[in-house]
PDB file of N, CA and C in Angstrom:
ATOM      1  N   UNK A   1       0.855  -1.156   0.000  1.00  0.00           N
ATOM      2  CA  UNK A   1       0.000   0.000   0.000  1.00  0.00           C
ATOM      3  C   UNK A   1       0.905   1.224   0.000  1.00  0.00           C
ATOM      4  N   UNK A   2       0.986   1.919  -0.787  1.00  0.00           N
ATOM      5  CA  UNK A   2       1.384   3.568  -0.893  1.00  0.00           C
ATOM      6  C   UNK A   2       0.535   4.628  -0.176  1.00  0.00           C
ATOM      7  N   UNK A   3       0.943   5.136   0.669  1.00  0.00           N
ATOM      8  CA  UNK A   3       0.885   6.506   1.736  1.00  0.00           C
ATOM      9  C   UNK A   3       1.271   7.836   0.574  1.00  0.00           C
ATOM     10  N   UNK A   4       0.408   8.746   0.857  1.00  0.00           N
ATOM     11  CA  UNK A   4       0.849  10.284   0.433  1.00  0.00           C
ATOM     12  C   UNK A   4       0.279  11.346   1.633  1.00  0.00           C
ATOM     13  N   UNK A   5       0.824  12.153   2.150  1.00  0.00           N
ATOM     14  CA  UNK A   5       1.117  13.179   3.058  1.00  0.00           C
ATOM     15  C   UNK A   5       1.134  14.789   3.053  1.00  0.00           C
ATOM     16  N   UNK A   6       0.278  15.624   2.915  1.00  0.00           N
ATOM     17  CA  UNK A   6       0.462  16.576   3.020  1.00  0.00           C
ATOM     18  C   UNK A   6       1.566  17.001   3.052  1.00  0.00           C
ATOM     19  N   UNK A   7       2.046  16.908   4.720  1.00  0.00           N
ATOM     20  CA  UNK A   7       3.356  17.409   5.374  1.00  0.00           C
ATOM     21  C   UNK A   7       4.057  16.709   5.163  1.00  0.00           C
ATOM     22  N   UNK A   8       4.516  15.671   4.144  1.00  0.00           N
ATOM     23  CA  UNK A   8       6.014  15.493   3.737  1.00  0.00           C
ATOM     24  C   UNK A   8       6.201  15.737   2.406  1.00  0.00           C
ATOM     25  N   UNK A   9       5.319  16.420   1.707  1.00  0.00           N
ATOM     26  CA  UNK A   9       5.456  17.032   0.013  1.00  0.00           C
ATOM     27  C   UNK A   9       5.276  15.841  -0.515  1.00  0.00           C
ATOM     28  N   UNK A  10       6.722  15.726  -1.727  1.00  0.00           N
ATOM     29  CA  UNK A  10       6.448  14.445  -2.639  1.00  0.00           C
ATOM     30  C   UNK A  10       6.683  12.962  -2.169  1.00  0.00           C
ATOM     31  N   UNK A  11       7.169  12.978  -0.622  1.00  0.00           N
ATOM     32  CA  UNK A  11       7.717  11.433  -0.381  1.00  0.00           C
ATOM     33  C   UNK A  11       6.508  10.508  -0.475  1.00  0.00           C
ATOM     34  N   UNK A  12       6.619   9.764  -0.960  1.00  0.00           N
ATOM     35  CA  UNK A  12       6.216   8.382  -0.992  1.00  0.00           C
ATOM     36  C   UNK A  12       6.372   7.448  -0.097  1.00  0.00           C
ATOM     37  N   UNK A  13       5.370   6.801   0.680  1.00  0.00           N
ATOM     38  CA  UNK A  13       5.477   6.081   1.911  1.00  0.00           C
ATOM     39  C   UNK A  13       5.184   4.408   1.419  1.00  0.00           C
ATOM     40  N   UNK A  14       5.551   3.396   1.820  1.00  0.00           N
ATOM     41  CA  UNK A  14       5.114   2.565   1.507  1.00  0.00           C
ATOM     42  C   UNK A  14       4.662   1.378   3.320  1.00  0.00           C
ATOM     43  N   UNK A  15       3.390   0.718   3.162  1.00  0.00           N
ATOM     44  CA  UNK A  15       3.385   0.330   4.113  1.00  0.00           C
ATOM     45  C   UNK A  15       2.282  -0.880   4.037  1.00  0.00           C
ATOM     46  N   UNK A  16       1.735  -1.475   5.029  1.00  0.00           N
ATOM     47  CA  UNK A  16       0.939  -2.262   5.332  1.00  0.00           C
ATOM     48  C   UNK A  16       0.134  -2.315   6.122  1.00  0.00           C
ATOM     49  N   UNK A  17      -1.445  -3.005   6.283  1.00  0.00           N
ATOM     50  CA  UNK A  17      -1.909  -2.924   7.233  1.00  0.00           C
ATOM     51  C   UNK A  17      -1.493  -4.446   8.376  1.00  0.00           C
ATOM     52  N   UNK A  18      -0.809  -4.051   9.498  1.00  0.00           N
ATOM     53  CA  UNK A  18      -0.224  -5.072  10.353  1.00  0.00           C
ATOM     54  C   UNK A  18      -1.356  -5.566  10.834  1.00  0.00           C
ATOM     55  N   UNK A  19      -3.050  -5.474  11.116  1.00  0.00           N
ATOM     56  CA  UNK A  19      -3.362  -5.679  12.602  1.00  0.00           C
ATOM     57  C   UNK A  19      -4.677  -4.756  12.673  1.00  0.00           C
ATOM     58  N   UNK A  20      -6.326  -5.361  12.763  1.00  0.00           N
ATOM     59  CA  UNK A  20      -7.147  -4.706  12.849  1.00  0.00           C
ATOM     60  C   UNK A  20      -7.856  -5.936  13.843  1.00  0.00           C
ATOM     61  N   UNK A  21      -8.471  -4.663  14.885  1.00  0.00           N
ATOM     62  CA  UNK A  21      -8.559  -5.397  16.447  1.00  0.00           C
ATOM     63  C   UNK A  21      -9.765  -4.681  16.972  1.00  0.00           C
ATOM     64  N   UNK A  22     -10.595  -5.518  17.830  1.00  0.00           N
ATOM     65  CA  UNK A  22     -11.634  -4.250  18.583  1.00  0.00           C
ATOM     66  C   UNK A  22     -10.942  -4.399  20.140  1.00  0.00           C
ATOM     67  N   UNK A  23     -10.488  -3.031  20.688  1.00  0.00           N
ATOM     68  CA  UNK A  23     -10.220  -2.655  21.663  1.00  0.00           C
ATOM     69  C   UNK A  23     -10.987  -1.475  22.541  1.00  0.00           C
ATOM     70  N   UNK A  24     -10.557  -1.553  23.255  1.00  0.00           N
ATOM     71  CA  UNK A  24     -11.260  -0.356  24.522  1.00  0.00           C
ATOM     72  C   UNK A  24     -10.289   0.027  25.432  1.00  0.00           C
ATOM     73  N   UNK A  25      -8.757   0.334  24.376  1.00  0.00           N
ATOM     74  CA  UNK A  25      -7.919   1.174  25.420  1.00  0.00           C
ATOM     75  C   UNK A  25      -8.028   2.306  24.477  1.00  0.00           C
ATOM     76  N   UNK A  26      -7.291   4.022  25.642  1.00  0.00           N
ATOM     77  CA  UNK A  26      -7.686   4.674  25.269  1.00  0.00           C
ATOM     78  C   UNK A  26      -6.819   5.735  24.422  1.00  0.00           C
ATOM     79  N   UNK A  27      -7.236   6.175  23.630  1.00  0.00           N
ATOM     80  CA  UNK A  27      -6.053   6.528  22.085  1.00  0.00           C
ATOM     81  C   UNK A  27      -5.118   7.066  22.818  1.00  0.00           C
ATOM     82  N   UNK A  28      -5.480   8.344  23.625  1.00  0.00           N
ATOM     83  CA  UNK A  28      -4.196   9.224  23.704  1.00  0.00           C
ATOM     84  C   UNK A  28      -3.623   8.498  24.538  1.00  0.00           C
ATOM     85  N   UNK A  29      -3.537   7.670  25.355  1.00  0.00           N
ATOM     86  CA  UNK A  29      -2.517   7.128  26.169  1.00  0.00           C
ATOM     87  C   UNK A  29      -1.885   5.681  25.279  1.00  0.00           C
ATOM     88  N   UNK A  30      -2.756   4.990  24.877  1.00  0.00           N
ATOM     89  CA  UNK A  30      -2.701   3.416  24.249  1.00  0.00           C
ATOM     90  C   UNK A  30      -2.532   2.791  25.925  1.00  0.00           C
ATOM     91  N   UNK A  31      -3.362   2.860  26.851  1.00  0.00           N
ATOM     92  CA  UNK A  31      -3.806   1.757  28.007  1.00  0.00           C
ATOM     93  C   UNK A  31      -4.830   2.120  28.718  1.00  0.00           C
ATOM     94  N   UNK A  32      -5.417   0.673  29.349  1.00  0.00           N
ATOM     95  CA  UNK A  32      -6.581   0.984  29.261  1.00  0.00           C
ATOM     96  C   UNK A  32      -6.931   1.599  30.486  1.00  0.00           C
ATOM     97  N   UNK A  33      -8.299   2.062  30.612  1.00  0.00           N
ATOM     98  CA  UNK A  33      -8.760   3.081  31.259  1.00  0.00           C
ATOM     99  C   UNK A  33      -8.816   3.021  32.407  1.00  0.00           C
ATOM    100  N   UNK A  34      -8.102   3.604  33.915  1.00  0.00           N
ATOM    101  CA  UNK A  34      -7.984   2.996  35.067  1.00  0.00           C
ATOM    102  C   UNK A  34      -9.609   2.544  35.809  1.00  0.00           C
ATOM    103  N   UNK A  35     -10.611   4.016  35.626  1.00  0.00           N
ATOM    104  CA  UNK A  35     -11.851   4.304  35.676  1.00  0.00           C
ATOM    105  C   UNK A  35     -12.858   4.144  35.099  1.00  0.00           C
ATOM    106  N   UNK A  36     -13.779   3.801  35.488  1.00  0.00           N
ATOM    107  CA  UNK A  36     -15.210   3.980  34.486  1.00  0.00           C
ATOM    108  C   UNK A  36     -14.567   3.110  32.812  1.00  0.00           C
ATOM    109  N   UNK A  37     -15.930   3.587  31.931  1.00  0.00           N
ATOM    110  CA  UNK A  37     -15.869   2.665  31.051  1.00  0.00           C
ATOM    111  C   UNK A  37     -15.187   3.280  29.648  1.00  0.00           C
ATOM    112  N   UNK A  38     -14.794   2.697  28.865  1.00  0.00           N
ATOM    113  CA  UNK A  38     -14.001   3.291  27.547  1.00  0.00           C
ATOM    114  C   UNK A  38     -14.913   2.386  26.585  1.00  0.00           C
ATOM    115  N   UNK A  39     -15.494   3.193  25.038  1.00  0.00           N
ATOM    116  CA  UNK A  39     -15.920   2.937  23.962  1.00  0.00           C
ATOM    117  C   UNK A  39     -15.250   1.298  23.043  1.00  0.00           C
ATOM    118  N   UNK A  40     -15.575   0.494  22.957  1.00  0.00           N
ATOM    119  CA  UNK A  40     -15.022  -0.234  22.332  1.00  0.00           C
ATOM    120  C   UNK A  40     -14.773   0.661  20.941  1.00  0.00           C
ATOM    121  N   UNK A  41     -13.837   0.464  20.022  1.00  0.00           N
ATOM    122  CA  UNK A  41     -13.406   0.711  19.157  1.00  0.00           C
ATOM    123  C   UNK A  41     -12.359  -0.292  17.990  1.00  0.00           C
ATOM    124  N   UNK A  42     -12.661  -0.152  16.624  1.00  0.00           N
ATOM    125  CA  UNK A  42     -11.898  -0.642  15.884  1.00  0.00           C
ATOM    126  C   UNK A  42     -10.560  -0.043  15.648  1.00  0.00           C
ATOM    127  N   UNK A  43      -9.831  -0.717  16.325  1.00  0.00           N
ATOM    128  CA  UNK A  43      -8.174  -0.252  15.865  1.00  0.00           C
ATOM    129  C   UNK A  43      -7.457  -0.796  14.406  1.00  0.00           C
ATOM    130  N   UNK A  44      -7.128   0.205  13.302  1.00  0.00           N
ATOM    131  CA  UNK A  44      -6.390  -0.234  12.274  1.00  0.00           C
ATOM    132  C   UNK A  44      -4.696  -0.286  12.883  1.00  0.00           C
ATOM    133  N   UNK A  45      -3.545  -1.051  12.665  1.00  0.00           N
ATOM    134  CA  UNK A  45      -2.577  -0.613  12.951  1.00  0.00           C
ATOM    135  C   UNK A  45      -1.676  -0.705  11.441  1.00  0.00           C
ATOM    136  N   UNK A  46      -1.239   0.163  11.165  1.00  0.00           N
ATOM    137  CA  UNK A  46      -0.378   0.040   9.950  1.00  0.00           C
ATOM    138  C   UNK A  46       0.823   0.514  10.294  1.00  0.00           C
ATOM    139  N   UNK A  47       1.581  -0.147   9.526  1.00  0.00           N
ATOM    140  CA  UNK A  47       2.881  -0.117   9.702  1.00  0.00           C
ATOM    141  C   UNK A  47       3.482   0.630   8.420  1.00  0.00           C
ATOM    142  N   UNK A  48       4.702   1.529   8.453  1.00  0.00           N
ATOM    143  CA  UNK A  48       4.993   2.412   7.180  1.00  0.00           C
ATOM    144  C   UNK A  48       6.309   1.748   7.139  1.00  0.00           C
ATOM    145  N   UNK A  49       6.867   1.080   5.791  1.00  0.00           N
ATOM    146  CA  UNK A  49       8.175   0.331   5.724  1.00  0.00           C
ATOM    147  C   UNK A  49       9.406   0.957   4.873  1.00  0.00           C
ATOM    148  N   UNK A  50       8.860   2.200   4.445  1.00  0.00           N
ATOM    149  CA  UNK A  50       9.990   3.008   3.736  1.00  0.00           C
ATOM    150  C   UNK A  50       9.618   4.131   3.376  1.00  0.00           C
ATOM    151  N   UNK A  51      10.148   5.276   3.067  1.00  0.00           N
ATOM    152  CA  UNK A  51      11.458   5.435   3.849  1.00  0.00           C
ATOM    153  C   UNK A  51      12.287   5.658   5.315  1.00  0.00           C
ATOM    154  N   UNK A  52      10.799   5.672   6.012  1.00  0.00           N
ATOM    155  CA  UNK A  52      10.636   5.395   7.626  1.00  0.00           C
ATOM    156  C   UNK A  52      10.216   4.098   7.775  1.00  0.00           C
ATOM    157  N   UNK A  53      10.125   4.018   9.062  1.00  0.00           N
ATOM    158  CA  UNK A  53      10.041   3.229   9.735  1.00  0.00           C
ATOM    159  C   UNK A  53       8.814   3.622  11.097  1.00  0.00           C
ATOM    160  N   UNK A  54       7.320   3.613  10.704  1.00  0.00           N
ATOM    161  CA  UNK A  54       6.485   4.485  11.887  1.00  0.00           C
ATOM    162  C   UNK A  54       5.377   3.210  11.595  1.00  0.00           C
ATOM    163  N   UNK A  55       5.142   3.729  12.912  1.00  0.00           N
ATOM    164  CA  UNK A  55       3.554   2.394  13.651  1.00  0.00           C
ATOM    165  C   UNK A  55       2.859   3.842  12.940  1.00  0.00           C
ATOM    166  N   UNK A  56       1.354   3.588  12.906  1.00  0.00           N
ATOM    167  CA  UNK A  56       0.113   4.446  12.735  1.00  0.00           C
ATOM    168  C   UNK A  56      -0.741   3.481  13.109  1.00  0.00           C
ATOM    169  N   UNK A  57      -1.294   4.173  14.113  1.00  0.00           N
ATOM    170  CA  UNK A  57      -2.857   3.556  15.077  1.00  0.00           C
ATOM    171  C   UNK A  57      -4.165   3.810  14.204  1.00  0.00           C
ATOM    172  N   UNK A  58      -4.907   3.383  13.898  1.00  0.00           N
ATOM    173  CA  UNK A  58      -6.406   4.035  13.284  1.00  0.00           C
ATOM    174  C   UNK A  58      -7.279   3.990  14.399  1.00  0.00           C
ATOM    175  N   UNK A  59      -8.036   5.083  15.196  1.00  0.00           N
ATOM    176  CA  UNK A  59      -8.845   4.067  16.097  1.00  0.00           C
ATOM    177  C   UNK A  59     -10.342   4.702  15.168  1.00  0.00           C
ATOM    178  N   UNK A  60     -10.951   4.057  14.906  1.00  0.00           N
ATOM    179  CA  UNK A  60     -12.624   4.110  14.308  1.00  0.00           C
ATOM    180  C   UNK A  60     -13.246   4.030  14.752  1.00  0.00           C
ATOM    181  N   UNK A  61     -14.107   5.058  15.137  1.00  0.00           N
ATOM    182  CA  UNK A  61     -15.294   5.023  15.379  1.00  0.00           C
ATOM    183  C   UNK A  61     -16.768   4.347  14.775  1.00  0.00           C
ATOM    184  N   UNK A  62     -17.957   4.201  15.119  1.00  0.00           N
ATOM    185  CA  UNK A  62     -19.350   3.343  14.404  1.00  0.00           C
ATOM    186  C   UNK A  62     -19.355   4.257  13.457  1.00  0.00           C
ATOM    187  N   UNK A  63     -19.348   5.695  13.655  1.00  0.00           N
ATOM    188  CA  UNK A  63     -19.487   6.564  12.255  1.00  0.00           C
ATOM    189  C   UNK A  63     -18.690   6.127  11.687  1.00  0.00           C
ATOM    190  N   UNK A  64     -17.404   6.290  11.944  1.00  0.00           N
ATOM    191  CA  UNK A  64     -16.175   5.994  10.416  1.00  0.00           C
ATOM    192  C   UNK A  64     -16.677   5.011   9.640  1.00  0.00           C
ATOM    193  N   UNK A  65     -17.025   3.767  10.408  1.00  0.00           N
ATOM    194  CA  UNK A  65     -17.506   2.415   9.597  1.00  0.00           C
ATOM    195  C   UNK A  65     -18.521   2.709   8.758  1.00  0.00           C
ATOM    196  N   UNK A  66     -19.352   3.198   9.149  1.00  0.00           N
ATOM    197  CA  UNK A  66     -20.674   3.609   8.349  1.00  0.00           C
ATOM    198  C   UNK A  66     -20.276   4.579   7.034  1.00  0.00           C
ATOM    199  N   UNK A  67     -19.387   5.247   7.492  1.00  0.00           N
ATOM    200  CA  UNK A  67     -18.997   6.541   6.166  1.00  0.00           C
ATOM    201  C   UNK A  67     -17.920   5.468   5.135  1.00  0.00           C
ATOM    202  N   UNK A  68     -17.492   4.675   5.299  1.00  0.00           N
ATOM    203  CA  UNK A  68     -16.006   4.182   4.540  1.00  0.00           C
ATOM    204  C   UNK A  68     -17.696   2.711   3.973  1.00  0.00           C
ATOM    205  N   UNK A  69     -17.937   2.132   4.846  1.00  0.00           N
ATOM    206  CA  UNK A  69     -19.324   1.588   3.966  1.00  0.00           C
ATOM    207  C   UNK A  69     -20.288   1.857   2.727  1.00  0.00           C
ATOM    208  N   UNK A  70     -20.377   3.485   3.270  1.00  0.00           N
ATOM    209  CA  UNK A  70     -21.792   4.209   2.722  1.00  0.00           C
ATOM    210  C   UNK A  70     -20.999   4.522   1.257  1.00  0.00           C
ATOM    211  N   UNK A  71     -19.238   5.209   1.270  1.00  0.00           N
ATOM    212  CA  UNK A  71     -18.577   5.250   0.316  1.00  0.00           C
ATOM    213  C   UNK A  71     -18.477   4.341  -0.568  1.00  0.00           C
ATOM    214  N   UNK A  72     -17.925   3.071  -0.344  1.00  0.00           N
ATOM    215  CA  UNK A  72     -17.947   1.900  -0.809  1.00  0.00           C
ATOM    216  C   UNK A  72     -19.188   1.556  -1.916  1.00  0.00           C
ATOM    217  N   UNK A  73     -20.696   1.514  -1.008  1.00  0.00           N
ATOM    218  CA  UNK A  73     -21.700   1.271  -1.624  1.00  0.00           C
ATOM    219  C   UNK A  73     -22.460   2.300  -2.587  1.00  0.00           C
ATOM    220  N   UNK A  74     -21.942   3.357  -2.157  1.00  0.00           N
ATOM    221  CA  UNK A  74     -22.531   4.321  -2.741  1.00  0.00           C
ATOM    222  C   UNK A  74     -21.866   4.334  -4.665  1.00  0.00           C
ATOM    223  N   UNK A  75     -20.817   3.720  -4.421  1.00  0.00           N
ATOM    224  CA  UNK A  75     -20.067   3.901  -5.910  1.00  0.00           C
ATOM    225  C   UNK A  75     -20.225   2.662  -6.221  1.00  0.00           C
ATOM    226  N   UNK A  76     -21.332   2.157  -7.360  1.00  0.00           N
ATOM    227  CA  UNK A  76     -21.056   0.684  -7.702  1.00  0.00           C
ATOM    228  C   UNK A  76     -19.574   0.494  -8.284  1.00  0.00           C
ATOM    229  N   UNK A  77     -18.530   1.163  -9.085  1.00  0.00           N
ATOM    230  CA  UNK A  77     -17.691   0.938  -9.661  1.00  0.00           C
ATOM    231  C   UNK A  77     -16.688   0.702  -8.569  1.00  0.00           C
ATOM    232  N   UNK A  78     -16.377   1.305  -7.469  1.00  0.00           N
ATOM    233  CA  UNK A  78     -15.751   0.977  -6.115  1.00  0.00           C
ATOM    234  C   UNK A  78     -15.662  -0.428  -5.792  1.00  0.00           C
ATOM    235  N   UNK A  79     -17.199  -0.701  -5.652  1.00  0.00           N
ATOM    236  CA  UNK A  79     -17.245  -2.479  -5.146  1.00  0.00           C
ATOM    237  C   UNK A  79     -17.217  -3.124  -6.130  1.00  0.00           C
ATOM    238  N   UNK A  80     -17.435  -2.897  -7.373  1.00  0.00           N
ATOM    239  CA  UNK A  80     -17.225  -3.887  -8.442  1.00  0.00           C
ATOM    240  C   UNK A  80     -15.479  -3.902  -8.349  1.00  0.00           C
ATOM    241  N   UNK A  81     -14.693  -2.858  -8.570  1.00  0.00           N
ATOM    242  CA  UNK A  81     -12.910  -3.420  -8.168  1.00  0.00           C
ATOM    243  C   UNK A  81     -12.835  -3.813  -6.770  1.00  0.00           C
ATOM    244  N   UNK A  82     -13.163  -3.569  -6.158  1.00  0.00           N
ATOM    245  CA  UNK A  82     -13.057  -4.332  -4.907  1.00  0.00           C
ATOM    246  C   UNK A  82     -12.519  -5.554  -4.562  1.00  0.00           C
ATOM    247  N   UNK A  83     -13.936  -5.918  -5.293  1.00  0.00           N
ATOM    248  CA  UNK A  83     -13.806  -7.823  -5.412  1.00  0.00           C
ATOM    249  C   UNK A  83     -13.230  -7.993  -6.551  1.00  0.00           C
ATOM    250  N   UNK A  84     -13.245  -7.309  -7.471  1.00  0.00           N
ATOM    251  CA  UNK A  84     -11.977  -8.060  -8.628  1.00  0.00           C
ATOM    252  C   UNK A  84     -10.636  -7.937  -7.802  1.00  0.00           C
ATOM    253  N   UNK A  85     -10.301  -6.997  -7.317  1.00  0.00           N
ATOM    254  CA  UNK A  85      -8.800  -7.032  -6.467  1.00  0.00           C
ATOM    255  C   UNK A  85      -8.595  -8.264  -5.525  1.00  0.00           C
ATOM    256  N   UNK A  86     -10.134  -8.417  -4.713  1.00  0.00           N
ATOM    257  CA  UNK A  86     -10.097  -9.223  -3.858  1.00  0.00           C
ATOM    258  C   UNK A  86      -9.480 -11.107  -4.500  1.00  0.00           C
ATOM    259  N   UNK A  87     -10.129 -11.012  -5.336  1.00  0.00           N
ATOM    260  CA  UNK A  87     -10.145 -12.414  -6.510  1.00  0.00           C
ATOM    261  C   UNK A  87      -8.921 -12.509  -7.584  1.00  0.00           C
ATOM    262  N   UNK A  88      -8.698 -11.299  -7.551  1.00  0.00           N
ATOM    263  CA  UNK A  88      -7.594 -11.202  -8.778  1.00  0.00           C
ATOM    264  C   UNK A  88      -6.129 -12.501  -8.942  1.00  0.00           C
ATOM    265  N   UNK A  89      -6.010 -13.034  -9.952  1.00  0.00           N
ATOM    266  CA  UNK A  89      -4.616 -13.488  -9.258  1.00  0.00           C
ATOM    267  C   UNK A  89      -3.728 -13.055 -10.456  1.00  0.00           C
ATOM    268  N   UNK A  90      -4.275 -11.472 -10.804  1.00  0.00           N
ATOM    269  CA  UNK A  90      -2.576 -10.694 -11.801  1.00  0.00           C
ATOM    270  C   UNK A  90      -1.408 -10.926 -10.928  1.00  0.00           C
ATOM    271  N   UNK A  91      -0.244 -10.878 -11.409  1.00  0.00           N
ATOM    272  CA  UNK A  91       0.938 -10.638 -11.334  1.00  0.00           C
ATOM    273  C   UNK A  91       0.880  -9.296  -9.684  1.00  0.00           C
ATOM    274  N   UNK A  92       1.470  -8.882  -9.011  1.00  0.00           N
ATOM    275  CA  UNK A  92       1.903  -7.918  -8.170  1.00  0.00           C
ATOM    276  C   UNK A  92       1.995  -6.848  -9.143  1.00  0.00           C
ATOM    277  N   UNK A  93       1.313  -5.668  -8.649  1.00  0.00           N
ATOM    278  CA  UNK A  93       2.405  -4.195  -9.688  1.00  0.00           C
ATOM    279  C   UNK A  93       3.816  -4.005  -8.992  1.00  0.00           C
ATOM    280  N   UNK A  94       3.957  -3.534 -10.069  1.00  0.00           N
ATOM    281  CA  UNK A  94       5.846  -3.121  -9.869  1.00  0.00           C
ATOM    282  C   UNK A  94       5.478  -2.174  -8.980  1.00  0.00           C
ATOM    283  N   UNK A  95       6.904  -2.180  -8.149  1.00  0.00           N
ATOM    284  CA  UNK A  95       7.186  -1.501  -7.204  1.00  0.00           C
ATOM    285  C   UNK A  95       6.956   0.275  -7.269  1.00  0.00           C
ATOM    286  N   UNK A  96       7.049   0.941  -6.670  1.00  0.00           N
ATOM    287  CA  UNK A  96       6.697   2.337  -7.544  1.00  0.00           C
ATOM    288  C   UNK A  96       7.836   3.127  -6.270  1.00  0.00           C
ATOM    289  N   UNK A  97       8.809   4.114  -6.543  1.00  0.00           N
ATOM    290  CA  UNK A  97       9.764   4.365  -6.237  1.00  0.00           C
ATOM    291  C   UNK A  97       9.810   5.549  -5.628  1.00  0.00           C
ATOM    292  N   UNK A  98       9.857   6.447  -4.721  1.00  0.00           N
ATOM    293  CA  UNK A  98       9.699   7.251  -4.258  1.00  0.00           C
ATOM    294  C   UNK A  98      10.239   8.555  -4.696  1.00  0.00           C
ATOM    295  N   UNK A  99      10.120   9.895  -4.985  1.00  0.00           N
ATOM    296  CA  UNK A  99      11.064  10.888  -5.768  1.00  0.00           C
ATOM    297  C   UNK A  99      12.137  11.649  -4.455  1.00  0.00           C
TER     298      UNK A  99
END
């Protein structure tokens, strides 16, 4: 997966998603809540493998799910590649190189 960034101009990030989890610790700290109760939440964790080296947490909310859904469905041409990506067995694309 390729990353692009505002705040780093033209670099090119390349990375993966490591790790999607439902948790109920709490973002700004990452542990869980000494008190009272914390939101379960979907955590994405991706990992960025060049030209850094950085964790990135996703934590999602029921809205996010619903909006990245509603996107999805809302564009038949979206979910029609979807599942061709999902099914596909092309070749890998070439690598794509950072400037």
């Amino acid at each position: 997966m390729y990353l692009r960034s505002t705040a780093l101009g033209k670099t090119l990030l390349n990375g993966k998603i490591a790790n999607i989890e439902i948790t109920k610790v709490v973002p700004e700290t990452l542990e869980k809540k000494k008190e009272g109760k914390e939101p379960a939440r979907l955590l994405m964790t991706m990992e960025v493998v060049e030209p850094v080296h950085w964790t990135i947490r996703t934590f999602m909310e029921p809205s996010d799910i619903r909006r990245i859904l509603g996107l999805v469905f809302k564009n038949p041409k979206t979910l029609f590649y979807s599942f061709c990506f999902l099914f596909s067995k092309r070749p890998e694309p070439k690598k794509i190189e950072s400037q």
